[in-house]
Protein backbone atom coordinates (compact mmCIF):
# COMPACT_ATOMS: atom_id res chain seq x y z
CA UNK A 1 -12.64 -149.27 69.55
CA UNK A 2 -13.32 -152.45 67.50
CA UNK A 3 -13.01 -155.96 69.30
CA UNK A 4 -9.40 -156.61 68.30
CA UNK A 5 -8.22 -153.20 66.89
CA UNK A 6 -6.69 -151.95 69.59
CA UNK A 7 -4.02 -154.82 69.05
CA UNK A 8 -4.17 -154.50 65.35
CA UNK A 9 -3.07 -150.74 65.55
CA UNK A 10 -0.42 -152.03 67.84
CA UNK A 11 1.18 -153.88 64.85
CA UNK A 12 0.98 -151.43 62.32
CA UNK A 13 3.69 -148.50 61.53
CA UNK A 14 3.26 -144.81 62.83
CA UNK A 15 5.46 -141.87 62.79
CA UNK A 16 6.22 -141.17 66.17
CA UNK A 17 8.49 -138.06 65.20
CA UNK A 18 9.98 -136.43 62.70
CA UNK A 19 14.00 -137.46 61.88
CA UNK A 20 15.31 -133.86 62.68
CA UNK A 21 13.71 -134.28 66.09
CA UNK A 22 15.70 -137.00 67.82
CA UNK A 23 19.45 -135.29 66.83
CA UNK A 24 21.96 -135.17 69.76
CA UNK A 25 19.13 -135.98 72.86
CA UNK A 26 16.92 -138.72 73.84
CA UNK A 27 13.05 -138.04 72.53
CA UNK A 28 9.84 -138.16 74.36
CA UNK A 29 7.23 -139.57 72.06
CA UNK A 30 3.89 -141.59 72.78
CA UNK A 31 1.92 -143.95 70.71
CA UNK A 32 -1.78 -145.61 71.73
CA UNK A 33 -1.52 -144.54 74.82
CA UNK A 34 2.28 -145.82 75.59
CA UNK A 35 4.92 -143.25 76.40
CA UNK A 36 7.88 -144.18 74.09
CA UNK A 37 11.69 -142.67 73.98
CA UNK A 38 13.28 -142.39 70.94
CA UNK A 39 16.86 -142.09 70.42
CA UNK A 40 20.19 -142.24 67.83
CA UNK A 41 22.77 -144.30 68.02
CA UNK A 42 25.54 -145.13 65.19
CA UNK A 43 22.94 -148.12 64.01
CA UNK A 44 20.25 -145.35 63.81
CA UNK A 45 17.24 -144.40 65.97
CA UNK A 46 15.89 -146.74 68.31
CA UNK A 47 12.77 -146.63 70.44
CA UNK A 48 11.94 -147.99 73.75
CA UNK A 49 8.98 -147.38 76.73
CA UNK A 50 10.61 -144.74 78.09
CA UNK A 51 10.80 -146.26 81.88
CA UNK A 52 14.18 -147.04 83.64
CA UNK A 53 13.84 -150.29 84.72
CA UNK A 54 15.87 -149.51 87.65
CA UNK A 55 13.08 -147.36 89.42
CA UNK A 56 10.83 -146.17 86.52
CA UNK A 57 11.94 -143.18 85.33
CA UNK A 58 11.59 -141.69 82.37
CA UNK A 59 14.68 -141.68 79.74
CA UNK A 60 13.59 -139.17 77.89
CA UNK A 61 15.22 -137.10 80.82
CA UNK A 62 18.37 -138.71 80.22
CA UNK A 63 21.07 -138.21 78.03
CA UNK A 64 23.54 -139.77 75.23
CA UNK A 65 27.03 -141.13 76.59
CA UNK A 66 29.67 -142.80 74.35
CA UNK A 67 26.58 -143.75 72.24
CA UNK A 68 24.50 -145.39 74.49
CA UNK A 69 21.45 -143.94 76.34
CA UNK A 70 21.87 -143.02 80.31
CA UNK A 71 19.34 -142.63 83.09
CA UNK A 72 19.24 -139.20 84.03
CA UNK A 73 18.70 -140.91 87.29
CA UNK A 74 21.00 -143.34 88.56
CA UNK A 75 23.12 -143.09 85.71
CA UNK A 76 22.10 -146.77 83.88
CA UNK A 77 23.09 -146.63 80.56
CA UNK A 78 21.78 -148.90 77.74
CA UNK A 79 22.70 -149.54 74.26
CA UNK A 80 20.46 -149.70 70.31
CA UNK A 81 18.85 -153.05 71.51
CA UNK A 82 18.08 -152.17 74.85
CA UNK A 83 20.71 -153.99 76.63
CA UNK A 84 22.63 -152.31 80.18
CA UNK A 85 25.73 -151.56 79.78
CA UNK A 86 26.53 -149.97 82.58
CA UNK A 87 25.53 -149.76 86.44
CA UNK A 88 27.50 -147.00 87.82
CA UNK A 89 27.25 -148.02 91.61
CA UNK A 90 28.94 -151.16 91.37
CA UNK A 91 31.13 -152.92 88.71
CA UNK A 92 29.65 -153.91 85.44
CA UNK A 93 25.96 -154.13 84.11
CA UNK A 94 23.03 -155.89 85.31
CA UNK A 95 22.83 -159.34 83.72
CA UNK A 96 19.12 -159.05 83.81
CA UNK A 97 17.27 -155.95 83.39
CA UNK A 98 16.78 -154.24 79.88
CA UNK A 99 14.95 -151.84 78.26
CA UNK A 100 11.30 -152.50 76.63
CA UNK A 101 12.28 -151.85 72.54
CA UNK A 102 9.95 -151.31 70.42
CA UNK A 103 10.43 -152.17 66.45
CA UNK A 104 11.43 -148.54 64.54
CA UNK A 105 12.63 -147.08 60.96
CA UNK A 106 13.31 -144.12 59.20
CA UNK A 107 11.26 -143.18 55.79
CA UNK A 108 9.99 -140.73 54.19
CA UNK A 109 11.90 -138.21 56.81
CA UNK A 110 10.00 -139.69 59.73
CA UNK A 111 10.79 -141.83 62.36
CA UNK A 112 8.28 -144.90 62.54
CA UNK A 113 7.50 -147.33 65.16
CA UNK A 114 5.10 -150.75 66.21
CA UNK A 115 4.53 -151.63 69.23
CA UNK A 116 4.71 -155.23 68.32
CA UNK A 117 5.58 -157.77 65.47
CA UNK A 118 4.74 -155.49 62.35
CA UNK A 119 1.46 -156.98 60.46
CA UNK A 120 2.34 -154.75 57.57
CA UNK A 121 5.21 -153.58 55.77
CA UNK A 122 5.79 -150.16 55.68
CA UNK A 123 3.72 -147.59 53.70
CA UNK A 124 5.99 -146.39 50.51
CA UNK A 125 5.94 -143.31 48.25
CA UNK A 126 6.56 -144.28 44.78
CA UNK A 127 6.04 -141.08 42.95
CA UNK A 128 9.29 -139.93 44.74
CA UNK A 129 11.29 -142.67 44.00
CA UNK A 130 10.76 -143.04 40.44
CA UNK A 131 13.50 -140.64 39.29
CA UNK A 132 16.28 -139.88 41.90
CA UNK A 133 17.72 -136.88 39.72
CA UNK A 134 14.30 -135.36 40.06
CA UNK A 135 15.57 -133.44 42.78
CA UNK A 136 13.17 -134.02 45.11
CA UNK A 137 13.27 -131.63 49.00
CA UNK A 138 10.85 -131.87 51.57
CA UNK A 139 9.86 -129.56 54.33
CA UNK A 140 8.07 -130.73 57.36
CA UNK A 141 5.46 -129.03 59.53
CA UNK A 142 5.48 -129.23 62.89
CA UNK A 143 2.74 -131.91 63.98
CA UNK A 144 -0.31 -131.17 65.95
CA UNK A 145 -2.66 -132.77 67.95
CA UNK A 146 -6.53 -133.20 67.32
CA UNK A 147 -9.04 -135.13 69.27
CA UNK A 148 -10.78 -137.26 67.04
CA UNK A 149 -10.38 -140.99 65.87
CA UNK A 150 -7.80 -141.86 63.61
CA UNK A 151 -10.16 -142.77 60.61
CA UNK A 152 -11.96 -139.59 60.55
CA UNK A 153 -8.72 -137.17 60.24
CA UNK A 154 -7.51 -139.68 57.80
CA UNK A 155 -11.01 -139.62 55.78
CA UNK A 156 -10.69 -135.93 56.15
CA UNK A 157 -7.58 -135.24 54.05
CA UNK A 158 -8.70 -137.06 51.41
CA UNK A 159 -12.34 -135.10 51.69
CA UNK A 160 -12.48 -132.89 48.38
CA UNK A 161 -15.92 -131.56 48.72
CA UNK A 162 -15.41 -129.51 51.95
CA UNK A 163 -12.65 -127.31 50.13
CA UNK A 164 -15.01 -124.67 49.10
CA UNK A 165 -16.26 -124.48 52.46
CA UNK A 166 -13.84 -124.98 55.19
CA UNK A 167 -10.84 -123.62 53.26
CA UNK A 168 -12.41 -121.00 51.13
CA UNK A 169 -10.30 -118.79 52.63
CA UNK A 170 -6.99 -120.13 50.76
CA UNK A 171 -8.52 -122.10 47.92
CA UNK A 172 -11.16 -119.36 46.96
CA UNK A 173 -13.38 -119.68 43.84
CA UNK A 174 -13.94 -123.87 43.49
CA UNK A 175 -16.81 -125.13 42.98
CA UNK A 176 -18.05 -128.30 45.42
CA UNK A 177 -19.53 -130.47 42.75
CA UNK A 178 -17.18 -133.85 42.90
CA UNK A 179 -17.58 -135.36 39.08
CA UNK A 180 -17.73 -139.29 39.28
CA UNK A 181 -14.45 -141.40 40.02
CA UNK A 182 -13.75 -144.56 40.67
CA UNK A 183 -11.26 -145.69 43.14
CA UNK A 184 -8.99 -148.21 42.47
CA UNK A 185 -7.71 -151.02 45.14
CA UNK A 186 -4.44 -152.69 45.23
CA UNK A 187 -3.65 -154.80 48.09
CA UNK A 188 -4.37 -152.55 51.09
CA UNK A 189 -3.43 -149.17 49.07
CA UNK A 190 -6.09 -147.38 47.31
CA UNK A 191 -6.01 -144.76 44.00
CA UNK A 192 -8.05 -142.22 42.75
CA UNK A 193 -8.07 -138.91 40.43
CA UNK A 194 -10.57 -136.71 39.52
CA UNK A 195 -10.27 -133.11 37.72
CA UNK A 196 -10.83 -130.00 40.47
CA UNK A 197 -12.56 -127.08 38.55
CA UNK A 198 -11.04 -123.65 39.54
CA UNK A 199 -14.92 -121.73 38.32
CA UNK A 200 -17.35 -118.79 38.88
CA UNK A 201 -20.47 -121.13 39.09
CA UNK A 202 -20.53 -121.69 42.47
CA UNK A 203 -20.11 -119.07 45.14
CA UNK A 204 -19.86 -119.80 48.69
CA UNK A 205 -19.79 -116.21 49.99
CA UNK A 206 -21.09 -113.71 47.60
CA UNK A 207 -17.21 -112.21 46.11
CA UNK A 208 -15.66 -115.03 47.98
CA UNK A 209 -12.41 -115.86 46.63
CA UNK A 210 -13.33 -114.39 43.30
CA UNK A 211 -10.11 -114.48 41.01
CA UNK A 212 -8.03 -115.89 43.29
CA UNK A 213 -6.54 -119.52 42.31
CA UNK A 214 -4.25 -121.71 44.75
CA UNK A 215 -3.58 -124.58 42.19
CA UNK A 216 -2.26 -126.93 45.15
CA UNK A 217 1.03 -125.11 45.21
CA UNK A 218 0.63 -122.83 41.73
CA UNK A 219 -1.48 -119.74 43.06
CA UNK A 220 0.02 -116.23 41.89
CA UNK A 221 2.48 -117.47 38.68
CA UNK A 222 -0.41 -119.72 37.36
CA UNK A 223 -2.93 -117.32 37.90
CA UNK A 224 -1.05 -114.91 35.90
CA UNK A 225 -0.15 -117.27 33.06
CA UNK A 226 -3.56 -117.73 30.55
CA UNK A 227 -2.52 -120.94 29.58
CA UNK A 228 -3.16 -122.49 32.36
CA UNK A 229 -6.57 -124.24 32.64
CA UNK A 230 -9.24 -123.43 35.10
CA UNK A 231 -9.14 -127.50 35.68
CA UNK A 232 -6.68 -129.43 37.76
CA UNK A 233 -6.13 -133.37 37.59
CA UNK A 234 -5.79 -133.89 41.53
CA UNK A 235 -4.16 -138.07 42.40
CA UNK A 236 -4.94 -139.20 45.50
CA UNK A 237 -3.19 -142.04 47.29
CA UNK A 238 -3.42 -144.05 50.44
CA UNK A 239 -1.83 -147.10 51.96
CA UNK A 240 -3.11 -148.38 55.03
CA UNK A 241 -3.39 -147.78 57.40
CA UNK A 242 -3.26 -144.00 57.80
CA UNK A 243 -0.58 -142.66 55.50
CA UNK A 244 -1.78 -141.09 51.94
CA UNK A 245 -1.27 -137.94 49.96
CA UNK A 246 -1.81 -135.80 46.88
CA UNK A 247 -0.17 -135.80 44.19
CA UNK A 248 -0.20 -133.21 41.17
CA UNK A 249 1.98 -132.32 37.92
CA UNK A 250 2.57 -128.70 37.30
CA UNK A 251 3.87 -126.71 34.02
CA UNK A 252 7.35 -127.18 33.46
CA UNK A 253 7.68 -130.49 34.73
CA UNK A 254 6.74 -129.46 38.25
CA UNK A 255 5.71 -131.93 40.44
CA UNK A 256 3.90 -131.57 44.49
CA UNK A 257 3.14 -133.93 46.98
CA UNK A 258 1.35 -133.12 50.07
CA UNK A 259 1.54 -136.13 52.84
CA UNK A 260 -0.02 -136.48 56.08
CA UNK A 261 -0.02 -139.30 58.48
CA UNK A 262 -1.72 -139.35 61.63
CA UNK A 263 -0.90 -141.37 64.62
CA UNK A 264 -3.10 -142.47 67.25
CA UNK A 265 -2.02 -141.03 71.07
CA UNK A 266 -4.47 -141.92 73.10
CA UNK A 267 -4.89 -145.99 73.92
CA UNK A 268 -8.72 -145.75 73.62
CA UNK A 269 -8.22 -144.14 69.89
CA UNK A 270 -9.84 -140.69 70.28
CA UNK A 271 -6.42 -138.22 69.93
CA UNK A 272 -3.86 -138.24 67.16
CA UNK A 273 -1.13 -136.35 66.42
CA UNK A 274 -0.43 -135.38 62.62
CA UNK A 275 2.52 -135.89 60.99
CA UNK A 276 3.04 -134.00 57.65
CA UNK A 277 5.16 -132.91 54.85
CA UNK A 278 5.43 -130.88 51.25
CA UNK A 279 7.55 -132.41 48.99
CA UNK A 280 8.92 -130.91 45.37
CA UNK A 281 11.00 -131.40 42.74
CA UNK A 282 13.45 -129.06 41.36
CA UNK A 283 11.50 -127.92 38.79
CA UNK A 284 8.68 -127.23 40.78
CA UNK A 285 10.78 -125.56 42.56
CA UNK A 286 12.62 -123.43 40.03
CA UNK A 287 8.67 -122.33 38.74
CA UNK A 288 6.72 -122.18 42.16
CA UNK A 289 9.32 -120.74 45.05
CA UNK A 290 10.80 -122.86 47.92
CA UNK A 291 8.96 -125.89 49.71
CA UNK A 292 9.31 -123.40 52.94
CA UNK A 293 6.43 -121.22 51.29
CA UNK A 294 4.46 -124.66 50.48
CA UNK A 295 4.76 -125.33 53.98
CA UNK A 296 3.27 -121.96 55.63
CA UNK A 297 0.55 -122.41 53.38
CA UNK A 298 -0.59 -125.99 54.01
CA UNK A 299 -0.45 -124.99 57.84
CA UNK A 300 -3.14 -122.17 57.73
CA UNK A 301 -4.95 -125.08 55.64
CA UNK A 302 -4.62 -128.22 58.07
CA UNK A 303 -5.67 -125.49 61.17
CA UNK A 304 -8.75 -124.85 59.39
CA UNK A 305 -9.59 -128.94 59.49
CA UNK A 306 -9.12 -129.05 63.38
CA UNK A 307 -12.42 -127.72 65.18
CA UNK A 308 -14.29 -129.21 62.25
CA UNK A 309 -13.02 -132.68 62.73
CA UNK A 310 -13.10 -132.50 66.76
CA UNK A 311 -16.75 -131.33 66.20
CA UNK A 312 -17.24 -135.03 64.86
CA UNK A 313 -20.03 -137.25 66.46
CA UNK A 314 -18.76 -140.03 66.73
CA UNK A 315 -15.36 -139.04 67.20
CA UNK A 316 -14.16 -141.89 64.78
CA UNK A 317 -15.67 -142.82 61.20
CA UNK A 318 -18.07 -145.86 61.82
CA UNK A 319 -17.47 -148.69 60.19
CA UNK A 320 -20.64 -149.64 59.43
CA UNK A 321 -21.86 -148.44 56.27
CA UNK A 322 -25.30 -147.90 57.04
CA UNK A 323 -24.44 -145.76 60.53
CA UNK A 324 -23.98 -142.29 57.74
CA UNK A 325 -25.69 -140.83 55.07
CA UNK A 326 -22.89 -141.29 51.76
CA UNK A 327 -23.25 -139.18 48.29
CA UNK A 328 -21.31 -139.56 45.35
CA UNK A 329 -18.20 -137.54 46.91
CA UNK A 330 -17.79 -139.99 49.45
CA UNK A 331 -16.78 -143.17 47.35
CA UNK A 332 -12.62 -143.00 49.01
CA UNK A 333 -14.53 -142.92 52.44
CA UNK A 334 -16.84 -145.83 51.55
CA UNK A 335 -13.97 -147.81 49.84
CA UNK A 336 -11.87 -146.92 53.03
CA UNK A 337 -13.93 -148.59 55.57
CA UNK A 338 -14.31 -151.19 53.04
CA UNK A 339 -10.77 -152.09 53.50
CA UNK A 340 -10.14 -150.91 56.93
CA UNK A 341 -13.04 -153.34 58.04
CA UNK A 342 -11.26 -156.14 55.97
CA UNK A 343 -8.28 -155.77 57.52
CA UNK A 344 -9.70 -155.55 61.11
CA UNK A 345 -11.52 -158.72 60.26
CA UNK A 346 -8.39 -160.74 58.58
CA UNK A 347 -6.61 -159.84 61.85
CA UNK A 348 -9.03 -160.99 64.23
CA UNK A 349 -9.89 -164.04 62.16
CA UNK A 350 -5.90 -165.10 62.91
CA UNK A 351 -5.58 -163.91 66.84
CA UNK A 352 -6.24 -166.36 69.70
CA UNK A 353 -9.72 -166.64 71.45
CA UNK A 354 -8.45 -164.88 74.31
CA UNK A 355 -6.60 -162.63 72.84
CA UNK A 356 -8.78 -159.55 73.08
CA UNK A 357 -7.59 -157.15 75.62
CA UNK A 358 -9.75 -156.15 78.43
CA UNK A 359 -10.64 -152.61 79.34
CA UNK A 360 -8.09 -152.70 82.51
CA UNK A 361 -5.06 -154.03 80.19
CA UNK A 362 -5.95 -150.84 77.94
CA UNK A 363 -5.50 -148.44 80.49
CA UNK A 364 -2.05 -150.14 81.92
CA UNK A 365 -0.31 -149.85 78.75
């Protein structure tokens, strides 16, 4: 890592899991490295290491009583903010000890967490919150784990040119000629479109994926309907630092949104675990089939990604410009590190001298 990243990333909001899994039982959960335990209480989820201070064990083993979490150990039981409650083996709590909370929120069906004072607000959708009667459902795939940095699976999802190449298998027939766009910067979110052309001038694989048309949800009813155009306006969007998405408008006022956010696991940056989601309104819906079929498809698509990215040397996108070769597809990765770098630098320009963590602190947290 970066000087100074490793703390940054610490201050910035990941999903740690996804709402449906902490229900009725504490949840095991890690973030950079640090084992966390997530659970629900009538305020909502709360997250905390997930170490008893009592004698260290984990929570996550433990269990909810009367709506605060218990050891599964001793039988300590703690409440939302971390405070004991209870010390079963003599009367009272302990005055003293408390759990290690962690700031966390719920958005976007996800459960979110920092490990310290948040440096940035959380990352927002607008596109589904524009219309509330739009009818919007999502359906969540389960996450999975990849060794590679953080920016490179990030810079991957937003990678259009590989598409005829790594996912020929679903996409078929596109051609991997990226026209010209410009990508637009607001703040630390970034925005981009560009037209994807569904054509027979480019073959990867002689016959490969002749005819056949995914659309980024559309495949078998658009490919039947000859009104449809062999071009698709693709929007890209991403707010830093990790979560972004696609966005596309369908026939019939059908609207798709494809999310994923990774979230670094391993303290020294080099494993994530992806968090994703289709999301679709009604209409889309009503034209297309159920978000559950969306789903299955985008996972066949995101397992295709994972020995390509962990192939990756260096395991994490290089800041430095000059470290790759970069074409004309690659302006969102070149604008990326552009802000990524910024931000990096604005946050070490306002830490403490000796603030920068040294390789033992890494491995004790």
């Amino acid at each position: 890592m970066y000087p100074y990243e490793h703390q940054m990333l610490e201050r910035l909001w990941f999903p740690v899991a996804r709402e449906a899994d902490v229900d009725g039982a504490p949840f095991a959960t890690s973030l950079l490295g640090r084992r966390l335990v997530l659970f629900r209480t009538e305020r909502g989820v709360a997250a905390a290491r997930d170490r008893c201070p009592h004698r260290g064990v984990a929570l996550s083993l433990g269990q909810m009583r009367d709506g605060n979490l218990e050891c599964p150990y001793h039988g300590w039981r703690f409440n939302h903010d971390g405070v004991c409650t209870l010390v079963p083996s003599q009367p009272g709590a302990h005055p003293l000890a408390g759990l290690d909370t962690v700031p966390a929120q719920t958005a976007h069906g996800l459960v979110w967490a920092c490990l310290a004072e948040p440096y940035l607000p959380m990352p927002s959708i607008p596109e589904m919150a524009d219309d509330p009667d739009d009818g919007w459902e999502s359906g969540f795939g389960s996450p999975f784990e990849v060794r590679c940095g953080l920016r490179s699976i990030t810079e991957n999802f937003r990678d259009s040119s590989h598409f005829a190449f790594v996912h020929k298998r679903v996409f078929g027939d596109v051609t991997p000629l990226i026209p010209a766009y410009e990508v637009r910067r607001d703040g630390w979110k970034l925005a981009w479109e560009f037209v994807l052309r569904y054509a027979q001038e480019f073959q990867v694989q002689d016959g490969a994926g002749t005819g056949e048309r995914y659309r980024f949800g559309g495949a078998d009813v658009d490919q039947a309907d000859p009104s449809v155009s062999d071009e698709q306006l693709i929007h890209y969007r991403f707010s830093a630092i990790a979560l972004s998405y696609v966005y596309t408008e369908h026939p019939h006022g059908g609207r798709r949104i494809v999310c994923q956010v990774p979230a670094p696991t391993a303290a020294d940056g080099t494993e994530c675990r992806v968090f994703w989601f289709v999301a679709a309104n009604r209409r889309f819906r009503e034209h297309y089939g159920s978000v559950a079929d969306q789903v299955d498809i985008e996972k066949i698509i995101f397992a295709e990604d994972v020995p390509i990215v962990e192939s990756l040397d260096p395991a994490d996108a290089p800041l430095e410009l000059d470290a790759q070769a970069h074409v004309r597809a690659d302006r969102y990765s070149v604008a990326y590190r552009k802000l990524y770098r910024e931000l990096l630098d604005e946050f070490a320009a306002a830490q403490p001298a000796d603030a920068q963590p040294t390789a033992t602190q890494l491995q004790r947290a």
